[in-house]
N, C-alpha and C. Protein backbone atom coordinates (compact mmCIF):
# COMPACT_ATOMS: atom_id res chain seq x y z
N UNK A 1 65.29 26.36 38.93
CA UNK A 1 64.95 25.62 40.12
C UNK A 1 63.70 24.76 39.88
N UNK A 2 62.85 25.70 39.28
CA UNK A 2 61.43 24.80 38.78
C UNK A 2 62.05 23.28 37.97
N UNK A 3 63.00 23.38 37.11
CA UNK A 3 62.87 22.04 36.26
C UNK A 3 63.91 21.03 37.71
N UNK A 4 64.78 21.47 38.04
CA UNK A 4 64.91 20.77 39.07
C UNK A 4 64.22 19.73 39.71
N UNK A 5 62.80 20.48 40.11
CA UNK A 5 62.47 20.30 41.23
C UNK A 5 61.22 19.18 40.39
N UNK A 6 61.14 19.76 39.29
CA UNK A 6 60.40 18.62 37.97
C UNK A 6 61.19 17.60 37.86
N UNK A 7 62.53 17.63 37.84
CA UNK A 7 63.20 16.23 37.20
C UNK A 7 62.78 15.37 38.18
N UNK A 8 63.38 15.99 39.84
CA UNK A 8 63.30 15.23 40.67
C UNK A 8 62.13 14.54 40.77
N UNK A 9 60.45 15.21 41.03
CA UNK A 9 59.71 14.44 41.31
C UNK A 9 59.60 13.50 39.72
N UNK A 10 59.76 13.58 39.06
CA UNK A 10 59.35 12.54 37.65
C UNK A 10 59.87 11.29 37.24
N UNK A 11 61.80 11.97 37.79
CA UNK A 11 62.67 10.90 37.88
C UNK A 11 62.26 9.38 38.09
N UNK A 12 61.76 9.27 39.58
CA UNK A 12 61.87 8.27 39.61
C UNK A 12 60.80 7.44 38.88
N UNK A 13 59.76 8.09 39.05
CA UNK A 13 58.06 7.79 38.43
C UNK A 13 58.75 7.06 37.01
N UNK A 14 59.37 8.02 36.52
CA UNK A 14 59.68 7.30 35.06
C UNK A 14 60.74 6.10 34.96
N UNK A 15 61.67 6.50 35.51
CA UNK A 15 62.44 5.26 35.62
C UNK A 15 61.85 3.71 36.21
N UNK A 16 60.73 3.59 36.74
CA UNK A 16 60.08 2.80 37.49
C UNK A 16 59.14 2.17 36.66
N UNK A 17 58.21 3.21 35.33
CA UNK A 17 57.47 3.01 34.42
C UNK A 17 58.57 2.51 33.29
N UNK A 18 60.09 2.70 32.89
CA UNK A 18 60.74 2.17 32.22
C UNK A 18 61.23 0.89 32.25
N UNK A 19 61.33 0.20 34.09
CA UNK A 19 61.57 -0.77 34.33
C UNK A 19 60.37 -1.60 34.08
N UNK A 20 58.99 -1.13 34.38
CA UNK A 20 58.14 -2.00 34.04
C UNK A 20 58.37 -2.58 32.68
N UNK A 21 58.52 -1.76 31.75
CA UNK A 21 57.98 -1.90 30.28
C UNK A 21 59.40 -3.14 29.80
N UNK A 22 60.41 -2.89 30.18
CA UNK A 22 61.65 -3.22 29.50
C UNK A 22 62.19 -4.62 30.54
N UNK A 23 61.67 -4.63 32.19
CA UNK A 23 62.24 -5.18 32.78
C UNK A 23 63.57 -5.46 33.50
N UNK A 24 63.98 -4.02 33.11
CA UNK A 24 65.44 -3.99 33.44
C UNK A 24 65.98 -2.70 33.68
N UNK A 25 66.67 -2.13 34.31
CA UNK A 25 66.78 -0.32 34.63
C UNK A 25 67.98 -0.40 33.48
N UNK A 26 68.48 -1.15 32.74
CA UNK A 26 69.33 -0.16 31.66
C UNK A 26 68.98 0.49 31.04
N UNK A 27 67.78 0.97 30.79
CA UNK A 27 67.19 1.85 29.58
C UNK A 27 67.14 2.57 30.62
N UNK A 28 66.85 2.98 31.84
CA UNK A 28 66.52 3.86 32.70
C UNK A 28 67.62 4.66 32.93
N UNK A 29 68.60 4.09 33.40
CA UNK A 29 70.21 4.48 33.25
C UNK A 29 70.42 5.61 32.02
N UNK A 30 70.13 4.70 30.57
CA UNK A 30 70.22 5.59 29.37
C UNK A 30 69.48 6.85 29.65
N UNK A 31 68.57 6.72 29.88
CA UNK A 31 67.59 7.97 29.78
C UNK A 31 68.37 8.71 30.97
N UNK A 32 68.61 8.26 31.70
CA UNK A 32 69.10 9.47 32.91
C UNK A 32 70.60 10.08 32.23
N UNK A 33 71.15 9.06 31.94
CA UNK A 33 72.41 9.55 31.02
C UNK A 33 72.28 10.81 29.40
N UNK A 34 71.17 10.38 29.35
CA UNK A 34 70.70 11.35 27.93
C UNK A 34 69.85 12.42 28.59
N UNK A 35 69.75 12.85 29.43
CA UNK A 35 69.17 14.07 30.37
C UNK A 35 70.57 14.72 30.93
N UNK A 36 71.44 14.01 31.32
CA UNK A 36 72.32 14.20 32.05
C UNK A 36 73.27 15.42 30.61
N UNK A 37 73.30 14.68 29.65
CA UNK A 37 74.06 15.18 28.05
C UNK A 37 73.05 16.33 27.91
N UNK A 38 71.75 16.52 27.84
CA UNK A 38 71.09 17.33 27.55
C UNK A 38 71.66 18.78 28.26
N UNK A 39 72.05 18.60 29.88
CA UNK A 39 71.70 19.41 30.65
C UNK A 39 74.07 19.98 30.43
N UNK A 40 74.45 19.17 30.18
CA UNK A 40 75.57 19.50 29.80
C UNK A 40 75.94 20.22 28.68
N UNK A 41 74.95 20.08 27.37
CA UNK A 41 74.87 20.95 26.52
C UNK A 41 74.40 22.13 26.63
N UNK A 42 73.23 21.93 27.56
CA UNK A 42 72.83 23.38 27.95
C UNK A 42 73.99 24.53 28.68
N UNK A 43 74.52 24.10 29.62
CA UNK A 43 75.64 24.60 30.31
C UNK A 43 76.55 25.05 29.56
N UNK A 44 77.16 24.08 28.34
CA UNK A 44 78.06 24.75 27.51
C UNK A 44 77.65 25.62 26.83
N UNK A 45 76.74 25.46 25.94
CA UNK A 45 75.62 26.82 25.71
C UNK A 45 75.85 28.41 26.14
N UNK A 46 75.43 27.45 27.54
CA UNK A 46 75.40 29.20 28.07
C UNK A 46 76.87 29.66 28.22
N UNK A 47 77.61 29.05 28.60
CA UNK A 47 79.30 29.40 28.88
C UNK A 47 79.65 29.79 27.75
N UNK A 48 79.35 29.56 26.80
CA UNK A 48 79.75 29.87 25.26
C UNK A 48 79.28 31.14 24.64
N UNK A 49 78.07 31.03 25.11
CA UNK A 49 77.44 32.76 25.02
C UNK A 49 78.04 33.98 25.88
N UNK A 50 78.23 33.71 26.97
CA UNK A 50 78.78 34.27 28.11
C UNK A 50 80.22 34.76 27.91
N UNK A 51 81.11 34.12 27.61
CA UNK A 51 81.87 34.66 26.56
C UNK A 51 82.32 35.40 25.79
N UNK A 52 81.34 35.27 24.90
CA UNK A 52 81.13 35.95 23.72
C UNK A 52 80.70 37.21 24.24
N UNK A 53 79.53 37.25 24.77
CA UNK A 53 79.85 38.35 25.51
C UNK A 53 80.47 39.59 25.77
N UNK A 54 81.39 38.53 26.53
CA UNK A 54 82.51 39.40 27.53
C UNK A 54 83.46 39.61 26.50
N UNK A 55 83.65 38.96 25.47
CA UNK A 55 84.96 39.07 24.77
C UNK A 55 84.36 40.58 23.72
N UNK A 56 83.10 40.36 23.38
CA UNK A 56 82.99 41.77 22.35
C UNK A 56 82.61 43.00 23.30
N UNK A 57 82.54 43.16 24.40
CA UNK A 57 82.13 43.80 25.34
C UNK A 57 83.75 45.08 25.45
């Protein structure tokens, strides 16, 4: 819940500091898209462990 509640407030701060620098929110997009992959790997991660698990259990 804590990183949640981190993405949220930073999100935009950064995306806003990305538009400055670049002038354009496509890099901002990217970055939300490469957080987005991050947090999908994590998930599979855990589902994958979880699993495993249950299957030698």
């Amino acid at each position: 819940m804590m990183a949640t509640i981190f993405g949220m407030a930073v999100g935009g701060w950064m995306s806003g500091w990305i538009y400055d620098l670049t002038g354009s929110y496509a890099a901002a997009f990217m970055n939300g898209i490469a957080w987005n992959l991050v947090n999908l790997v994590a998930i599979g991660l855990l589902m994958w462990k979880a699993r495993r698990s249950l299957a030698a259990a």
